[in-house]
N, C-alpha and C. Protein backbone atom coordinates (compact mmCIF):
# COMPACT_ATOMS: atom_id res chain seq x y z
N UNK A 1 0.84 -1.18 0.00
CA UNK A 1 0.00 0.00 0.00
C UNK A 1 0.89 1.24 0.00
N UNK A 2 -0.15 2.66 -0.77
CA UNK A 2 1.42 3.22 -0.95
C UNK A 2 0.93 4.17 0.50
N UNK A 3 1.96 5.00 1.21
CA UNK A 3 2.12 5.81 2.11
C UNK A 3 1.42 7.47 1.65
N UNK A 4 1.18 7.56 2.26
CA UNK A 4 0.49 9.12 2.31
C UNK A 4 1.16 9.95 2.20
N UNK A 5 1.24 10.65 1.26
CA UNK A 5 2.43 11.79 1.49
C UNK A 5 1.55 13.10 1.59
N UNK A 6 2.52 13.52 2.71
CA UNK A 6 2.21 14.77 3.71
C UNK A 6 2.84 16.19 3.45
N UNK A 7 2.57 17.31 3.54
CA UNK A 7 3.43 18.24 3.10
C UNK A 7 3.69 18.91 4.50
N UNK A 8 4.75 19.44 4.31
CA UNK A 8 5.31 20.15 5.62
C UNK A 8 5.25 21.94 5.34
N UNK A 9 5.27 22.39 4.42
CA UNK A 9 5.67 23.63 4.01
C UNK A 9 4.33 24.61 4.74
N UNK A 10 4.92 25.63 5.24
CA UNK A 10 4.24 26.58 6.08
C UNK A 10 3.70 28.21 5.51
N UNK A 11 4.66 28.11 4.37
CA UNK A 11 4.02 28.97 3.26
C UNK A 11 2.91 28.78 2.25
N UNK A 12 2.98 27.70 1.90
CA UNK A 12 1.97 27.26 0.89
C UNK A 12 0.24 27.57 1.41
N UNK A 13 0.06 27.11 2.54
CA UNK A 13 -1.65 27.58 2.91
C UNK A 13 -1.84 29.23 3.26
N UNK A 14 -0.09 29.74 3.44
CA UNK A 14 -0.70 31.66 3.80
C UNK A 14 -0.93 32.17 2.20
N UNK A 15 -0.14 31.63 1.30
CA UNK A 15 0.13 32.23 -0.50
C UNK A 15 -1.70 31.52 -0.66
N UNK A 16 -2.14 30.27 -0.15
CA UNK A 16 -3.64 30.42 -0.71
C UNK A 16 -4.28 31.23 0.11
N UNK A 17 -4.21 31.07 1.36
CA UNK A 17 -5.39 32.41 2.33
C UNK A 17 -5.30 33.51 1.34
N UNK A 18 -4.02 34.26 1.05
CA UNK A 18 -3.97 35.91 0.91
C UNK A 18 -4.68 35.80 -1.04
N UNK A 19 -4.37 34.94 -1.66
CA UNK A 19 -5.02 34.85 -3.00
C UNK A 19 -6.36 34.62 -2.71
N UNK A 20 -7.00 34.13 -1.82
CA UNK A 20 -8.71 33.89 -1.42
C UNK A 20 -9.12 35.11 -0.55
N UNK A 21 -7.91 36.16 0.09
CA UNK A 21 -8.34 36.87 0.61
C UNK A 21 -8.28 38.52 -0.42
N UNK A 22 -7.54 38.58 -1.76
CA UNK A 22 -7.03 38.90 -2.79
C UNK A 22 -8.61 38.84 -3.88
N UNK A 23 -9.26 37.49 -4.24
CA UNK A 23 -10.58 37.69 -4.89
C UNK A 23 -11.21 38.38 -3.87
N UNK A 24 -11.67 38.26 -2.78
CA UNK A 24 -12.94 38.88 -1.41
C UNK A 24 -12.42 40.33 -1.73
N UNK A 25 -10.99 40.76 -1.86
CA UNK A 25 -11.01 42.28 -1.75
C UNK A 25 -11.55 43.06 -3.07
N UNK A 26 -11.18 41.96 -3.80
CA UNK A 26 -11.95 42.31 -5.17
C UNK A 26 -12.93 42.92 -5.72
N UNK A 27 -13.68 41.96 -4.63
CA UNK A 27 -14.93 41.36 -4.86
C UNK A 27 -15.87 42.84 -4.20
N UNK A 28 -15.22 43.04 -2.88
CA UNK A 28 -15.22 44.10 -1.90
C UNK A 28 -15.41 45.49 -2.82
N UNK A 29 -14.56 45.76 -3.50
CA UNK A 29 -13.86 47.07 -4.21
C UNK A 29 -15.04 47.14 -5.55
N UNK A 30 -15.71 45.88 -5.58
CA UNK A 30 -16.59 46.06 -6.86
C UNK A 30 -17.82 46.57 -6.15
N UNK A 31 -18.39 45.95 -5.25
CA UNK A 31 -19.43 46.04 -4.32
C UNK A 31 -19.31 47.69 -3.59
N UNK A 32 -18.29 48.26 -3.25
CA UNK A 32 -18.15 49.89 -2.82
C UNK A 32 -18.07 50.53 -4.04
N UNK A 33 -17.80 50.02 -5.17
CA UNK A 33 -18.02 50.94 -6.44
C UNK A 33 -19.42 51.56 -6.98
N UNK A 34 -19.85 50.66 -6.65
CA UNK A 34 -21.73 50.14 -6.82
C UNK A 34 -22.10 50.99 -5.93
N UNK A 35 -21.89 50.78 -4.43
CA UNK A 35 -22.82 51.48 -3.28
C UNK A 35 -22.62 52.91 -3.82
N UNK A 36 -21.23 53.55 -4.06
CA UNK A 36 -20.45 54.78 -3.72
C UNK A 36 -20.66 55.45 -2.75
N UNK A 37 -20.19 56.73 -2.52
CA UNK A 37 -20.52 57.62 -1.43
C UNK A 37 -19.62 57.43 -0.55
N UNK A 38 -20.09 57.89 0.80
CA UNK A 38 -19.71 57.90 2.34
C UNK A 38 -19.65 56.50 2.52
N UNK A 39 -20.19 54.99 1.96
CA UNK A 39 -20.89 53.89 2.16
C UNK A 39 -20.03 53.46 1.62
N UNK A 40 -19.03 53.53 0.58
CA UNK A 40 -18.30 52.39 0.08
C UNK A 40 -17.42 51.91 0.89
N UNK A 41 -16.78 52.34 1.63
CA UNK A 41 -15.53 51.77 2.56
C UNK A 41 -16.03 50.92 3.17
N UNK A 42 -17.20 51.11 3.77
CA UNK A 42 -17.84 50.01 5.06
C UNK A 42 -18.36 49.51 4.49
N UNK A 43 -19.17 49.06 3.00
CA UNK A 43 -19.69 48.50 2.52
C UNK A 43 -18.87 47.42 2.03
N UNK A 44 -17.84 47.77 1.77
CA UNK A 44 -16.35 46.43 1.14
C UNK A 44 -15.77 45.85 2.11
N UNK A 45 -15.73 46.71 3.38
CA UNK A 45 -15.07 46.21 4.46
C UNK A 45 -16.13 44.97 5.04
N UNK A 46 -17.01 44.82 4.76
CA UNK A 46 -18.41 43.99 5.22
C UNK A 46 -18.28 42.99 4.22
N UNK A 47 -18.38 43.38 3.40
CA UNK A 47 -18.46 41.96 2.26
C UNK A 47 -17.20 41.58 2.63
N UNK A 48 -16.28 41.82 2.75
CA UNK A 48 -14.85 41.36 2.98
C UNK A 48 -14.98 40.44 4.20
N UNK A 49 -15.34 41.06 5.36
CA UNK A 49 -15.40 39.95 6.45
C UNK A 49 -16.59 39.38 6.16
N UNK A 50 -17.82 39.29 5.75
CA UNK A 50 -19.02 38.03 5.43
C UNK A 50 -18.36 37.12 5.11
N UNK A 51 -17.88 37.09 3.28
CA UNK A 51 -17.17 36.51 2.67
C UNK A 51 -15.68 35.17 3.43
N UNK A 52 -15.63 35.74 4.54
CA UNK A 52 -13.97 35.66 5.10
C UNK A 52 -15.20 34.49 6.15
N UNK A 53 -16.13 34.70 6.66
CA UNK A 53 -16.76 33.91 7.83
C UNK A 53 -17.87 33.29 7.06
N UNK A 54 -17.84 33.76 6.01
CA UNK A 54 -19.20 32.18 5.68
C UNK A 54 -18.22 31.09 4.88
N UNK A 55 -17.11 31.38 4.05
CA UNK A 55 -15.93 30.61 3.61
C UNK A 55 -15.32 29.84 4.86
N UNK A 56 -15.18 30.54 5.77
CA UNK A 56 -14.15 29.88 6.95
C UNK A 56 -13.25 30.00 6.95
N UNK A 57 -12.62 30.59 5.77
CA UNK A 57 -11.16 30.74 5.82
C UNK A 57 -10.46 30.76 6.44
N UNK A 58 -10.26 31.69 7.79
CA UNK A 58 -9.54 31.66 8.78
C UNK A 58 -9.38 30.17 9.71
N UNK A 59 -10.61 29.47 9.62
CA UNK A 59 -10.47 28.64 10.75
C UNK A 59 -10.20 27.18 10.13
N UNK A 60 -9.89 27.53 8.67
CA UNK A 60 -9.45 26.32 7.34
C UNK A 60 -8.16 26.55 7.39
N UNK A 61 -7.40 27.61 7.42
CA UNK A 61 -6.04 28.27 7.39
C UNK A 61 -5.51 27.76 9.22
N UNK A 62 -6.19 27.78 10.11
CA UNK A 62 -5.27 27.45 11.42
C UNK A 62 -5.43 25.62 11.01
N UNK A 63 -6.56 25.70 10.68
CA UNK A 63 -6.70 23.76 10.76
C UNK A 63 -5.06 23.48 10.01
N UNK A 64 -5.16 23.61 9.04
CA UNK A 64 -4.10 23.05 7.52
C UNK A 64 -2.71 23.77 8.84
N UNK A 65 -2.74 24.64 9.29
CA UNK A 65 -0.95 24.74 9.72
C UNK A 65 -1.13 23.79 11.04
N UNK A 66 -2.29 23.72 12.34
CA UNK A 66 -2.43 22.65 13.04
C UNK A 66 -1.53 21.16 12.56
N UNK A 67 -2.13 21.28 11.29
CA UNK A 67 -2.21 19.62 10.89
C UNK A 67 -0.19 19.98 10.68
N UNK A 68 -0.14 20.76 9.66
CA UNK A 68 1.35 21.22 9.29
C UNK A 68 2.62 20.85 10.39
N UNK A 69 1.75 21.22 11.48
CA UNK A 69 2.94 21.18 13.11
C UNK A 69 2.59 19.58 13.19
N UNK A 70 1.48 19.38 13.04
CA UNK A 70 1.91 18.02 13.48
C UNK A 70 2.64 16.63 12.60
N UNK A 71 2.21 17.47 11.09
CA UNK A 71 3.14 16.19 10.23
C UNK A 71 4.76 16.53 10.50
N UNK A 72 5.11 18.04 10.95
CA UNK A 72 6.45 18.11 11.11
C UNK A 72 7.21 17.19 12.29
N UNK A 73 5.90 17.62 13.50
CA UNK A 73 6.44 16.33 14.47
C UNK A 73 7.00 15.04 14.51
N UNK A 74 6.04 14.42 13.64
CA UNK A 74 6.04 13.18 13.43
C UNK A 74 7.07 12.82 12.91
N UNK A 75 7.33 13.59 11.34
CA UNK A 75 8.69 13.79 11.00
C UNK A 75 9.77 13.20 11.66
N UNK A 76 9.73 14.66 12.62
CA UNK A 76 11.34 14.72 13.59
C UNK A 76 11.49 13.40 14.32
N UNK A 77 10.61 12.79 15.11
CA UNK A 77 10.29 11.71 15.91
C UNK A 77 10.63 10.21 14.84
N UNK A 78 9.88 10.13 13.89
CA UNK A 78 10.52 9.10 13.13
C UNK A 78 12.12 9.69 12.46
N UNK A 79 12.23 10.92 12.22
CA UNK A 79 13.68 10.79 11.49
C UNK A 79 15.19 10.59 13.40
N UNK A 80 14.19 10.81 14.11
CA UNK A 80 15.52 10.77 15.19
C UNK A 80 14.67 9.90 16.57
N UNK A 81 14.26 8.88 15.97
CA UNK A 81 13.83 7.87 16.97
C UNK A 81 14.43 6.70 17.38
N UNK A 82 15.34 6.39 16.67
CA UNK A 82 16.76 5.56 17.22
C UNK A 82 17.32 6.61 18.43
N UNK A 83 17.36 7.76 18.39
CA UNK A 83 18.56 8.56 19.62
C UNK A 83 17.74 8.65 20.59
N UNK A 84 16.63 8.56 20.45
CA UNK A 84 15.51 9.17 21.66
C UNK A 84 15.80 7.76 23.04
């Protein structure tokens, strides 16, 4: 059976958050174009965090580095478990 391969890299899930957080501002900046006025700033700044809490993003982004610390553990523990 083949083995699971795991990634360790701690950059790779912030380069997707900020590109998912990169469309939302977008998305944001189209939506305050539309409102205009006194209203656009808080109007993008709102879609920006909706967007950010009905996605989950944030709490998809701690899971994936959670998991990250722990495939590194495991790692270290099997690569130096003869010395232990």
């Amino acid at each position: 059976m083949k083995e699971e391969r795991r990634s360790c890299s701690k950059v790779k899930p912030w380069i997707y958050f900020l590109l998912e957080l990169t469309i939302y501002s977008s998305f944001g900046a189209v939506i305050g174009m539309l409102v205009g006025g006194h209203f656009a700033l808080p109007a993008a700044v709102i879609v920006i965090v909706l967007a950010l809490y009905k996605t989950k993003a944030i709490s998809r982004l701690e899971r994936v580095l959670e998991r990250t610390d722990d495939v590194r553990k495991t790692k270290i523990k099997q690569r130096y478990e003869a010395h232990i």
